[in-house]
PDB file of N, CA and C in Angstrom:
ATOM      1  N   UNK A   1      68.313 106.112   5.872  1.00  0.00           N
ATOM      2  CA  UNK A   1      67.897 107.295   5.155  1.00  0.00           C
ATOM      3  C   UNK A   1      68.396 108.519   5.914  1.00  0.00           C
ATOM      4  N   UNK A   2      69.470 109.174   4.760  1.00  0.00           N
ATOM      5  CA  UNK A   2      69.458 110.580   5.639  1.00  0.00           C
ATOM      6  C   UNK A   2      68.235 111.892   4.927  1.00  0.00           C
ATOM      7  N   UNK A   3      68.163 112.750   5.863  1.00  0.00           N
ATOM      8  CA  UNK A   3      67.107 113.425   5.655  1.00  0.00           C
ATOM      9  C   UNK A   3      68.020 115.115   6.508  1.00  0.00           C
ATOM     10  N   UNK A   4      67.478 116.055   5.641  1.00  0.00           N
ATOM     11  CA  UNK A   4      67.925 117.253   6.003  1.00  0.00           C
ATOM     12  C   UNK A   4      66.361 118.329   5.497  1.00  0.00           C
ATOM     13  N   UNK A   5      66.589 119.739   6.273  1.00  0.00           N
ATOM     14  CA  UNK A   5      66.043 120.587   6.483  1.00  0.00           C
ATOM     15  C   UNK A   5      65.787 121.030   4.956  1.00  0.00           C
ATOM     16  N   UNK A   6      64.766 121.164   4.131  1.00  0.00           N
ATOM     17  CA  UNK A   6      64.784 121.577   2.428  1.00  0.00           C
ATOM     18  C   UNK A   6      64.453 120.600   2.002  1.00  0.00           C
ATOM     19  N   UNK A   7      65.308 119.456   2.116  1.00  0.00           N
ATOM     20  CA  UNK A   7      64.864 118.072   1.191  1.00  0.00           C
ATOM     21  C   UNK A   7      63.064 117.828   0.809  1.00  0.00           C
ATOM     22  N   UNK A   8      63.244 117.639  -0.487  1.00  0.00           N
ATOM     23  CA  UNK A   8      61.974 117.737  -0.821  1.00  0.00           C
ATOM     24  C   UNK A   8      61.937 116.424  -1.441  1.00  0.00           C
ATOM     25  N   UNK A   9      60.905 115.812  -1.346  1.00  0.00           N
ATOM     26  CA  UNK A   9      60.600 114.154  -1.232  1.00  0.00           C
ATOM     27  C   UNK A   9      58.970 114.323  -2.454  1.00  0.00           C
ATOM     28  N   UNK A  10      59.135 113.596  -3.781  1.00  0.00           N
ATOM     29  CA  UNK A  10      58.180 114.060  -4.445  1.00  0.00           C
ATOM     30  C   UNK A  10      56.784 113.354  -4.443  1.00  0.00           C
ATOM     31  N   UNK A  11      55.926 113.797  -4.723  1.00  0.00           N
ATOM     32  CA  UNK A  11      54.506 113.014  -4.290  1.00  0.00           C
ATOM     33  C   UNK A  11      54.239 112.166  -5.922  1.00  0.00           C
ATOM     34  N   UNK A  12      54.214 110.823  -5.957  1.00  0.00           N
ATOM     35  CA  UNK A  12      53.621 110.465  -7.300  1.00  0.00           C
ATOM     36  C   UNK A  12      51.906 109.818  -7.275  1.00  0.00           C
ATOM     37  N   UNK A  13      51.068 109.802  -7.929  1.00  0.00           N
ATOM     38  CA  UNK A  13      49.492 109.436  -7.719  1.00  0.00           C
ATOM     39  C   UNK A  13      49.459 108.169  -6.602  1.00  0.00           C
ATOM     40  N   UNK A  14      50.398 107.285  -6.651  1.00  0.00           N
ATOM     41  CA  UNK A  14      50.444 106.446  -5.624  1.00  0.00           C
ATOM     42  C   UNK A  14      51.278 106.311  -4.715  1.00  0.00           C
ATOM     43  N   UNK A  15      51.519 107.160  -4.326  1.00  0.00           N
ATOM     44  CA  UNK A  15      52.429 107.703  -3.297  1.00  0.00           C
ATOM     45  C   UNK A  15      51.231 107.699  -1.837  1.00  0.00           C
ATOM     46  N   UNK A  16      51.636 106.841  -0.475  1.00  0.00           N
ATOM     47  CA  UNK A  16      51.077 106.630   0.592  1.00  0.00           C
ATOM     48  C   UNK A  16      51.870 108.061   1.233  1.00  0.00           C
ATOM     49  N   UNK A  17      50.949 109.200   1.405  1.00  0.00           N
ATOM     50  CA  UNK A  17      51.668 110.311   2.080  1.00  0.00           C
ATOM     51  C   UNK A  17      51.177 110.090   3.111  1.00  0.00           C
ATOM     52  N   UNK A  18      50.609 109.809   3.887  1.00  0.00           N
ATOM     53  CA  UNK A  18      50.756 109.859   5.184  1.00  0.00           C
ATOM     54  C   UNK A  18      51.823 108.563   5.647  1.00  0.00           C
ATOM     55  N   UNK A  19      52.114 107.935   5.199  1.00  0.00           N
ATOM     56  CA  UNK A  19      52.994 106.509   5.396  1.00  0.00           C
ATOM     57  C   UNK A  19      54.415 107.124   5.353  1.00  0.00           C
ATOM     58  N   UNK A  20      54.889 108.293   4.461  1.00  0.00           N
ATOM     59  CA  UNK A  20      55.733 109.081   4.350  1.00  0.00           C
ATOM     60  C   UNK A  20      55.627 110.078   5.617  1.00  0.00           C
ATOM     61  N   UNK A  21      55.024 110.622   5.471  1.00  0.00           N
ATOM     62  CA  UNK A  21      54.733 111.790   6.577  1.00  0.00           C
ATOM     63  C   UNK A  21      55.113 111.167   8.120  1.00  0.00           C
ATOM     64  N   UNK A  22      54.521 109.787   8.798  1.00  0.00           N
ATOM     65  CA  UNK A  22      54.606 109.543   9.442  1.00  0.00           C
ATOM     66  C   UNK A  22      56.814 108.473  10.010  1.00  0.00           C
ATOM     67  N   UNK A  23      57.336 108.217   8.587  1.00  0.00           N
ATOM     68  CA  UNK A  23      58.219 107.843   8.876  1.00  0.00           C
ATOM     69  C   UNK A  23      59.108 109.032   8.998  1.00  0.00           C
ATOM     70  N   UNK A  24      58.911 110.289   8.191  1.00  0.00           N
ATOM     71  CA  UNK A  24      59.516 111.604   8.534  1.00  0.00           C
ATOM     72  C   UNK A  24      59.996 111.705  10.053  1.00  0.00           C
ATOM     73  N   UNK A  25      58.524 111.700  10.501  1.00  0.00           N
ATOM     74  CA  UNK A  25      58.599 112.126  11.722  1.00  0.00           C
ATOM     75  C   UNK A  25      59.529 111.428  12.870  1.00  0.00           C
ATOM     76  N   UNK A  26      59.022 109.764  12.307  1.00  0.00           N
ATOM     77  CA  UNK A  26      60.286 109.257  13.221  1.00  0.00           C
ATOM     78  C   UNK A  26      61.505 108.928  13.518  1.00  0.00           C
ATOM     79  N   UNK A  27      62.187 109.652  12.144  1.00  0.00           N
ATOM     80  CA  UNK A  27      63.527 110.141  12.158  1.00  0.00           C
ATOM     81  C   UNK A  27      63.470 111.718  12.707  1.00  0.00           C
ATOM     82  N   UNK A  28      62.418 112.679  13.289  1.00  0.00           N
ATOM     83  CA  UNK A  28      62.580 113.297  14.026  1.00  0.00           C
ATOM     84  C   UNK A  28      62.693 114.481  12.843  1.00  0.00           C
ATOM     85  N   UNK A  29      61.818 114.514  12.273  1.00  0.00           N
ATOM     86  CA  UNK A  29      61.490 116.166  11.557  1.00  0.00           C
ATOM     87  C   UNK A  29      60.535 116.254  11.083  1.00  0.00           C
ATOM     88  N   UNK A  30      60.095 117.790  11.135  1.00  0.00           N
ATOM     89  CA  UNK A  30      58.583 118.040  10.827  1.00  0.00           C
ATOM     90  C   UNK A  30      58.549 118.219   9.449  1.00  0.00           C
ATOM     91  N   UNK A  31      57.673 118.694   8.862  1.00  0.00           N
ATOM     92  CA  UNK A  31      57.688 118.103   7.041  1.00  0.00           C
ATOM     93  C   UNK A  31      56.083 118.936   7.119  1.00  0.00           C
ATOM     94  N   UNK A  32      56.003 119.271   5.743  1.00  0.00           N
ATOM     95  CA  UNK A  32      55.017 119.726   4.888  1.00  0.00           C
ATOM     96  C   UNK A  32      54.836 119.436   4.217  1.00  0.00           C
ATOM     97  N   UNK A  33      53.089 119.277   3.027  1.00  0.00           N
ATOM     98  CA  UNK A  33      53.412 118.585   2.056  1.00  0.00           C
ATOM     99  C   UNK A  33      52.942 119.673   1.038  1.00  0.00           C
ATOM    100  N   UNK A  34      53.202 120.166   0.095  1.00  0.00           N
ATOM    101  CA  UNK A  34      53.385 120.939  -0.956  1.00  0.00           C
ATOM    102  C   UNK A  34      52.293 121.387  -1.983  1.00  0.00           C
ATOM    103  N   UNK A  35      51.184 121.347  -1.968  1.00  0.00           N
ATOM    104  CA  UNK A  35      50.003 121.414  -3.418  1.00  0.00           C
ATOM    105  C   UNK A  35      50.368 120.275  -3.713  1.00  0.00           C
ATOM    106  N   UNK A  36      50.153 119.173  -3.477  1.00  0.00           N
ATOM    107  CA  UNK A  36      50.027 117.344  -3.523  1.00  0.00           C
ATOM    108  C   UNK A  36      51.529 117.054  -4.439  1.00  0.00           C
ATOM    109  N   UNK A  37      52.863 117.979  -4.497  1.00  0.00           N
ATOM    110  CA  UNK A  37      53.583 117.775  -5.703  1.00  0.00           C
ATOM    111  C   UNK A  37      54.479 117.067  -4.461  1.00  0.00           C
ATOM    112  N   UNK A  38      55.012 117.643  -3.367  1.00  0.00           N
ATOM    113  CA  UNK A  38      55.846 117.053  -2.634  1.00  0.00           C
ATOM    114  C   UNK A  38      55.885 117.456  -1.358  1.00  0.00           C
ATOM    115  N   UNK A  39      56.399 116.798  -0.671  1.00  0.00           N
ATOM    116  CA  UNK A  39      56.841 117.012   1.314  1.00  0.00           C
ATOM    117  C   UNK A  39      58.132 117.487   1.309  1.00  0.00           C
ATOM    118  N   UNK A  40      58.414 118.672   1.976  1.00  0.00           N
ATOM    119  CA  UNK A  40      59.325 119.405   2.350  1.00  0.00           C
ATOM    120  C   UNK A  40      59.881 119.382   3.916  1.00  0.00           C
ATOM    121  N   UNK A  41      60.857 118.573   4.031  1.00  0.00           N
ATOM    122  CA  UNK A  41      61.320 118.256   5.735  1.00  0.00           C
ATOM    123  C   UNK A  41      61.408 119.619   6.173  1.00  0.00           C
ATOM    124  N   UNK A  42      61.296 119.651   6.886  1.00  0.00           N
ATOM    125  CA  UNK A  42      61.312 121.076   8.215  1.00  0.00           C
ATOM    126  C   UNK A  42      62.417 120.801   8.967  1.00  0.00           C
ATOM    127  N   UNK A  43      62.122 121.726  10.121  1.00  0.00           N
ATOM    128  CA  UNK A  43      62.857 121.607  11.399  1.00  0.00           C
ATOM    129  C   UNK A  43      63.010 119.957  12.067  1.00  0.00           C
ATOM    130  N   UNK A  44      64.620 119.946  12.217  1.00  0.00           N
ATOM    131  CA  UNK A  44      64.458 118.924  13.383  1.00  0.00           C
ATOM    132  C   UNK A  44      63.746 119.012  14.648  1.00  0.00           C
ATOM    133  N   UNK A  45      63.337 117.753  15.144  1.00  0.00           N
ATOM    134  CA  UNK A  45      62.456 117.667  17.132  1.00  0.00           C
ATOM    135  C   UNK A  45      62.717 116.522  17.462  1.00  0.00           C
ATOM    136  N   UNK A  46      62.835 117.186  18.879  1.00  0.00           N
ATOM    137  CA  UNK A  46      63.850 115.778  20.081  1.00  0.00           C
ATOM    138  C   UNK A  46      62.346 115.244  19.522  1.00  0.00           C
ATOM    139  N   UNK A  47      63.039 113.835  19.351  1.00  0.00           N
ATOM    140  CA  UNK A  47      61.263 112.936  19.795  1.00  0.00           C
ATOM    141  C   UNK A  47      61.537 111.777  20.994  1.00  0.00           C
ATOM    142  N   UNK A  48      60.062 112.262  21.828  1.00  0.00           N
ATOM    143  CA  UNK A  48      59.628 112.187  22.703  1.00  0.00           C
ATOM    144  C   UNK A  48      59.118 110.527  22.639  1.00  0.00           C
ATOM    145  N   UNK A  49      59.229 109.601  23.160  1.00  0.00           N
ATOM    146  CA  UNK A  49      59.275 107.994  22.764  1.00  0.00           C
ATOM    147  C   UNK A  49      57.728 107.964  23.297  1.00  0.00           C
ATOM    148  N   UNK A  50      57.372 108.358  24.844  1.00  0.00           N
ATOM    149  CA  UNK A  50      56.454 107.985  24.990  1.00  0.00           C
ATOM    150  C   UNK A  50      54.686 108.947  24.452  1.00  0.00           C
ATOM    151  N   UNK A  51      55.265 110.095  24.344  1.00  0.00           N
ATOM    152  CA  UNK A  51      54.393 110.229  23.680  1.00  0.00           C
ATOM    153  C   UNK A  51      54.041 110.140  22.082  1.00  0.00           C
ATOM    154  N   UNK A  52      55.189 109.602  21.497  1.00  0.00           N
ATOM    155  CA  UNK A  52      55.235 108.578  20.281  1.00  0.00           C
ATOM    156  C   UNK A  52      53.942 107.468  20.705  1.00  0.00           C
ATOM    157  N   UNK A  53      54.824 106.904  21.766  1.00  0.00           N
ATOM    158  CA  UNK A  53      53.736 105.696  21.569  1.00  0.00           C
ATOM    159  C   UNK A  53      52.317 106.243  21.427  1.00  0.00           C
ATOM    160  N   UNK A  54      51.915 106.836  22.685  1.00  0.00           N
ATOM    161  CA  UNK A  54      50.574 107.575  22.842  1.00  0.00           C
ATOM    162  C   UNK A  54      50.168 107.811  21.597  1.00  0.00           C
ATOM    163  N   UNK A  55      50.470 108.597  20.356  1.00  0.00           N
ATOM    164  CA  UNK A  55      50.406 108.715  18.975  1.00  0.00           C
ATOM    165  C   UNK A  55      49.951 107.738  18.361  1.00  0.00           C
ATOM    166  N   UNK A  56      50.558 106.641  18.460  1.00  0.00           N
ATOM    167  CA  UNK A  56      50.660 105.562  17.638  1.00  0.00           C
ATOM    168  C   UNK A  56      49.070 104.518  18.440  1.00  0.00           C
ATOM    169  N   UNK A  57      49.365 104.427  19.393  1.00  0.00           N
ATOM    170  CA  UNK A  57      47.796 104.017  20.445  1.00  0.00           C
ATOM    171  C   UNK A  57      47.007 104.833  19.852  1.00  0.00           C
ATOM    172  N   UNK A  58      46.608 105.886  19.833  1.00  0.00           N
ATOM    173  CA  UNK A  58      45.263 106.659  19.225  1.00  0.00           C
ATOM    174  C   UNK A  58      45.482 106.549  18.041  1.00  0.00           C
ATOM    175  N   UNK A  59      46.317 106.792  17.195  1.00  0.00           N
ATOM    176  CA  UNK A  59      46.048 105.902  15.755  1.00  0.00           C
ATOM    177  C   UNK A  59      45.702 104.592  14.956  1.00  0.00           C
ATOM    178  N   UNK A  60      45.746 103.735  15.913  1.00  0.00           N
ATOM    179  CA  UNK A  60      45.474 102.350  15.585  1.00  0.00           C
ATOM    180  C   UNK A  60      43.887 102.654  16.325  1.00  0.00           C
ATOM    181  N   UNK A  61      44.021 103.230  17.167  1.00  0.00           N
ATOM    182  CA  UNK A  61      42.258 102.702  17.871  1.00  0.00           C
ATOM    183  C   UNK A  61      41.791 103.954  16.610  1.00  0.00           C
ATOM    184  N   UNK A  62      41.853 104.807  16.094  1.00  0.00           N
ATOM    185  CA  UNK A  62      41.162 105.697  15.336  1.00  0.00           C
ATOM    186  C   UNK A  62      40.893 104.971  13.913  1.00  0.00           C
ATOM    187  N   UNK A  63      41.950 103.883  13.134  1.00  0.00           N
ATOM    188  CA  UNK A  63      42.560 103.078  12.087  1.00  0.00           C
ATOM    189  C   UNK A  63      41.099 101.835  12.408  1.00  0.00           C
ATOM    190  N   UNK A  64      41.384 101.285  13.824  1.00  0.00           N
ATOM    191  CA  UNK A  64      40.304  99.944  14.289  1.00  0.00           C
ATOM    192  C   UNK A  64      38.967 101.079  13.777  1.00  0.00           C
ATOM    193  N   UNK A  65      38.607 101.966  14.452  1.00  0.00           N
ATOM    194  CA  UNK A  65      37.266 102.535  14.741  1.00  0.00           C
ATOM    195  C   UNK A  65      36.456 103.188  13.285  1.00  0.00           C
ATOM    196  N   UNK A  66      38.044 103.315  12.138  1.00  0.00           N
ATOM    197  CA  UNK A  66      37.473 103.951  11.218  1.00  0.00           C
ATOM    198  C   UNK A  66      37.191 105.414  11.566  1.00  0.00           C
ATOM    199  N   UNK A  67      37.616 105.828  12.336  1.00  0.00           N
ATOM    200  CA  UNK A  67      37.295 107.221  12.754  1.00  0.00           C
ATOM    201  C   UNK A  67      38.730 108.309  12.108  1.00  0.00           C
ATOM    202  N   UNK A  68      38.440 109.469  11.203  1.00  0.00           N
ATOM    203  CA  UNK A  68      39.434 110.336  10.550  1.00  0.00           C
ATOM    204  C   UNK A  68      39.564 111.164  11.831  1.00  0.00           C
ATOM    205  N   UNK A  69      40.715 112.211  11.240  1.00  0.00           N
ATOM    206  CA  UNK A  69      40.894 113.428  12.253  1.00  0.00           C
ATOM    207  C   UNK A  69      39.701 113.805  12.722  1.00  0.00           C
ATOM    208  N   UNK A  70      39.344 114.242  11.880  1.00  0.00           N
ATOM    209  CA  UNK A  70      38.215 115.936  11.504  1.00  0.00           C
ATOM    210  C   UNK A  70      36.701 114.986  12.420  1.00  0.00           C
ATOM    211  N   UNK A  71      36.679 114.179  12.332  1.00  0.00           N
ATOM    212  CA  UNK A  71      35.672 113.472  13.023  1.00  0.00           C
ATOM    213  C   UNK A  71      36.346 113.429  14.636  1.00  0.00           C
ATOM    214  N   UNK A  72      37.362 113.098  14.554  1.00  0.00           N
ATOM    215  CA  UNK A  72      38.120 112.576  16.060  1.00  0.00           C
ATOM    216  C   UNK A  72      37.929 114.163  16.876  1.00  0.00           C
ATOM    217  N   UNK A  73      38.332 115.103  15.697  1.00  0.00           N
ATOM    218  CA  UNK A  73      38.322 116.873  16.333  1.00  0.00           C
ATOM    219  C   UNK A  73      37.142 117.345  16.899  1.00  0.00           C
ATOM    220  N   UNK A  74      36.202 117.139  15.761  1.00  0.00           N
ATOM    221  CA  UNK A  74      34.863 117.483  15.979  1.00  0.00           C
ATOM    222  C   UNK A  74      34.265 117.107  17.238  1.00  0.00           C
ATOM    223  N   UNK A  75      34.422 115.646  17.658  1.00  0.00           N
ATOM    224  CA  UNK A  75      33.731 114.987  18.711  1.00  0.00           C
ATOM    225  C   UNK A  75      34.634 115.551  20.116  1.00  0.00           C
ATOM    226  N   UNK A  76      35.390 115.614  19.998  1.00  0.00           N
ATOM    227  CA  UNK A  76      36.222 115.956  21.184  1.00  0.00           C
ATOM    228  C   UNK A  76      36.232 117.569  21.429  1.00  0.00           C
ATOM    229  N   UNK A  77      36.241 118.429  20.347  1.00  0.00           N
ATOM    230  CA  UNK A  77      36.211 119.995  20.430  1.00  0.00           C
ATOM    231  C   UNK A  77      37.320 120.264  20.961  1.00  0.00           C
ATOM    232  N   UNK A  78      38.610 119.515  19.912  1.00  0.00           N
ATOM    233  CA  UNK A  78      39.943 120.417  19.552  1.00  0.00           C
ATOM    234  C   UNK A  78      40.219 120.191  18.303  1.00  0.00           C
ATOM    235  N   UNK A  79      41.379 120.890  18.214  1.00  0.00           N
ATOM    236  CA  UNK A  79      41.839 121.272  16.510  1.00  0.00           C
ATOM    237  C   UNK A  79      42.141 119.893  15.906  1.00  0.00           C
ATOM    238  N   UNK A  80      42.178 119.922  14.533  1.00  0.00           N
ATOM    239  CA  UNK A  80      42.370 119.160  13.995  1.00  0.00           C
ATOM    240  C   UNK A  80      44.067 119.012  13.600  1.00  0.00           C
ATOM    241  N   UNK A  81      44.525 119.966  14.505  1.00  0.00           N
ATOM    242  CA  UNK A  81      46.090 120.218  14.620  1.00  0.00           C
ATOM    243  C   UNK A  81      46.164 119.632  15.969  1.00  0.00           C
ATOM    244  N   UNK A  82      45.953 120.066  16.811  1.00  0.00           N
ATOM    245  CA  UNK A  82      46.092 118.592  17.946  1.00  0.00           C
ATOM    246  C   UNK A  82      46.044 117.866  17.895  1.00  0.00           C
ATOM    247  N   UNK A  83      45.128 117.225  17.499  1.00  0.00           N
ATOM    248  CA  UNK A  83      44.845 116.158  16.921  1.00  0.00           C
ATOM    249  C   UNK A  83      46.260 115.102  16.322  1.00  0.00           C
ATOM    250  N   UNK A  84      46.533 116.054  15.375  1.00  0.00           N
ATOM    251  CA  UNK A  84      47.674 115.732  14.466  1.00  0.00           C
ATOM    252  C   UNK A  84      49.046 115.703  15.385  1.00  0.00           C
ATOM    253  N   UNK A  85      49.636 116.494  16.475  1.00  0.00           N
ATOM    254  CA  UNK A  85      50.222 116.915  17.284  1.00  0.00           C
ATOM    255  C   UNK A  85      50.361 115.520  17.846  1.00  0.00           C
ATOM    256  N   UNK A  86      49.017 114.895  18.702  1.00  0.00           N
ATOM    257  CA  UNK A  86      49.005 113.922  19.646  1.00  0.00           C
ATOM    258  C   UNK A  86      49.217 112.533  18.618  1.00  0.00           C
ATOM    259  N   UNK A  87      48.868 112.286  17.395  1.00  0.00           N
ATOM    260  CA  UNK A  87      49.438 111.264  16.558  1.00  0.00           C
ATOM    261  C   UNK A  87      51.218 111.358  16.245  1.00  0.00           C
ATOM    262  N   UNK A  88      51.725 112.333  16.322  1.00  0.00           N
ATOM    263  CA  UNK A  88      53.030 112.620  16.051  1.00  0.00           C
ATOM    264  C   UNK A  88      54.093 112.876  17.010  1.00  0.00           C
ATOM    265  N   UNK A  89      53.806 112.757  17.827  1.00  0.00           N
ATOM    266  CA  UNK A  89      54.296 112.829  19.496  1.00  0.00           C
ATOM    267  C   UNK A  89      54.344 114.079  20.117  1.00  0.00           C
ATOM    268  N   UNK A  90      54.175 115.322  19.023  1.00  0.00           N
ATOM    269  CA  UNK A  90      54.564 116.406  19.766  1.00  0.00           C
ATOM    270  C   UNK A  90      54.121 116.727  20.744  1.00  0.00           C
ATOM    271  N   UNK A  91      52.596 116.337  21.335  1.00  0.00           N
ATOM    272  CA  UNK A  91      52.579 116.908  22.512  1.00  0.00           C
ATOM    273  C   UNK A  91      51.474 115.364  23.243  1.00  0.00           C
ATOM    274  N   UNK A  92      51.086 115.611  24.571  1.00  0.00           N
ATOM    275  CA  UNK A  92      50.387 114.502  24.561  1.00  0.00           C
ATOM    276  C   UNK A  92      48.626 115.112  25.282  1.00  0.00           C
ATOM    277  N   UNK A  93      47.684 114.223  25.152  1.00  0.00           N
ATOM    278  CA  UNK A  93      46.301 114.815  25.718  1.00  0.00           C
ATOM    279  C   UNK A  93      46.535 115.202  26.860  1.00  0.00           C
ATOM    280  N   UNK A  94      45.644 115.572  27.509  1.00  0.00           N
ATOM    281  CA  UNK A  94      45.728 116.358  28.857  1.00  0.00           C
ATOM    282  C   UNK A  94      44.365 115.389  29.185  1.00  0.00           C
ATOM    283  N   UNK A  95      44.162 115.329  30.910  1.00  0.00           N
ATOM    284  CA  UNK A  95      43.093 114.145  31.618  1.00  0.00           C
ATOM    285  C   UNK A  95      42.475 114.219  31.097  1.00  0.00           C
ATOM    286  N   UNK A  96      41.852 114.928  30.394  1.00  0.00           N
ATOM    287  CA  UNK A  96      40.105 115.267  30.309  1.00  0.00           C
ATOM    288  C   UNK A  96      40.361 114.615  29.026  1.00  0.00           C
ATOM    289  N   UNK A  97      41.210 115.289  27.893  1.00  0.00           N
ATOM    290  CA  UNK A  97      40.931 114.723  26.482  1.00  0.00           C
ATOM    291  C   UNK A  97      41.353 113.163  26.847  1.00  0.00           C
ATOM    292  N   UNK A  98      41.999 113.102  27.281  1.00  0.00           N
ATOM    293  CA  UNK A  98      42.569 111.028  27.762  1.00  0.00           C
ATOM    294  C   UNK A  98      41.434 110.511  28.043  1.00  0.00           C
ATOM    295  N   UNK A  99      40.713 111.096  28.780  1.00  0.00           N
ATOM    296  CA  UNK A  99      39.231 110.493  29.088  1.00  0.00           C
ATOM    297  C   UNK A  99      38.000 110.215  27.590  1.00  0.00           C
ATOM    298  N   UNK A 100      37.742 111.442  27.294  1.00  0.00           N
ATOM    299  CA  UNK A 100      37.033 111.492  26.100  1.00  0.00           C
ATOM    300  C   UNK A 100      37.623 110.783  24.741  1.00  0.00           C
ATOM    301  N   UNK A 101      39.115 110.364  25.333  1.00  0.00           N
ATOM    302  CA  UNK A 101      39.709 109.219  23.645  1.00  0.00           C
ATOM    303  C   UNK A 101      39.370 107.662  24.654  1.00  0.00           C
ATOM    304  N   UNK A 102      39.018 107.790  26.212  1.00  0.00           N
ATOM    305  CA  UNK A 102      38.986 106.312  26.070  1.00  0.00           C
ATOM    306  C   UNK A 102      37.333 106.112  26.087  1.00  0.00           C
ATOM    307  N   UNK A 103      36.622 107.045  26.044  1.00  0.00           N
ATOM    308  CA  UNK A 103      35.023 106.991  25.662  1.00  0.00           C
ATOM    309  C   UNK A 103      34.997 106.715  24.263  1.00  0.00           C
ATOM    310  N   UNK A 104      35.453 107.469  23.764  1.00  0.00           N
ATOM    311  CA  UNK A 104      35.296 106.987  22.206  1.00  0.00           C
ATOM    312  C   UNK A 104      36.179 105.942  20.969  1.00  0.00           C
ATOM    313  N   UNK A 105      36.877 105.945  21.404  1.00  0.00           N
ATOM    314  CA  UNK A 105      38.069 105.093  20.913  1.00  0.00           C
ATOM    315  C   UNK A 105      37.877 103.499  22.105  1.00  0.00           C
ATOM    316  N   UNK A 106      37.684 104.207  22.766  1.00  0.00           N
ATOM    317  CA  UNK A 106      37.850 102.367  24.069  1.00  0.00           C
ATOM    318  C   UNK A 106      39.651 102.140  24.018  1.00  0.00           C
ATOM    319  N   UNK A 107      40.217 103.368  24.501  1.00  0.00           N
ATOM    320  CA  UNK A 107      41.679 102.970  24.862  1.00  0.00           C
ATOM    321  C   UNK A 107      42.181 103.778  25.795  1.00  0.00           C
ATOM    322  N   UNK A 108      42.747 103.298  27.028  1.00  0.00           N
ATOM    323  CA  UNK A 108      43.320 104.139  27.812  1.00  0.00           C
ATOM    324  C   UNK A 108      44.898 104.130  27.486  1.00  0.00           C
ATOM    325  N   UNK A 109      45.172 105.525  27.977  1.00  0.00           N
ATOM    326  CA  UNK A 109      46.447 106.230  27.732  1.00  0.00           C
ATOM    327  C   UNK A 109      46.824 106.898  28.775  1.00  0.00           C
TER     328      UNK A 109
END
């Protein structure tokens, strides 16, 4: 799949957008998704492997735990854009939040 900056990718009622959203990313571009009609690729980003993984570790223990963002945000007291950030590799927790995802999640990172 090639993918460029504009490309707009359309949303249909059964359309898995986050399943989309998340393969976006790992061809390495950020993406928006539109008033539920479609995802709009963004900017390309170097991606970062290991804090990919890290992403992908707190998403499966969040996936096991049943636990959403906005719950994961709330309990921890950061954004629900960090949040999103640390599932997508862009950036990774810092000690303290690493600590408070392996209290609640039961996974070290």
């Amino acid at each position: 799949m090639e993918l460029h900056k504009g490309d707009k990718i359309k949303i249909f009622l059964d359309t898995n957008v986050t399943a989309y959203v998340s393969m976006i990313h790992d061809y390495g571009f950020n993406c928006q998704v539109v008033k539920r009609k479609y995802i709009e690729i963004g900017e390309p980003f170097k991606i970062n492997k290991e804090k990919l993984r890290t992403g992908r570790i707190i998403y499966k223990a969040m996936f096991d735990k049943n636990i959403n963002v906005e719950e994961l945000s709330n309990t921890i007291g950061v954004s629900e854009n960090t949040i999103d950030n640390w599932l997508f590799g862009r950036n990774s927790p810092d000690k303290y939040n690493r600590q408070k995802l392996k209290e609640i999640l039961g996974v070290e990172i």
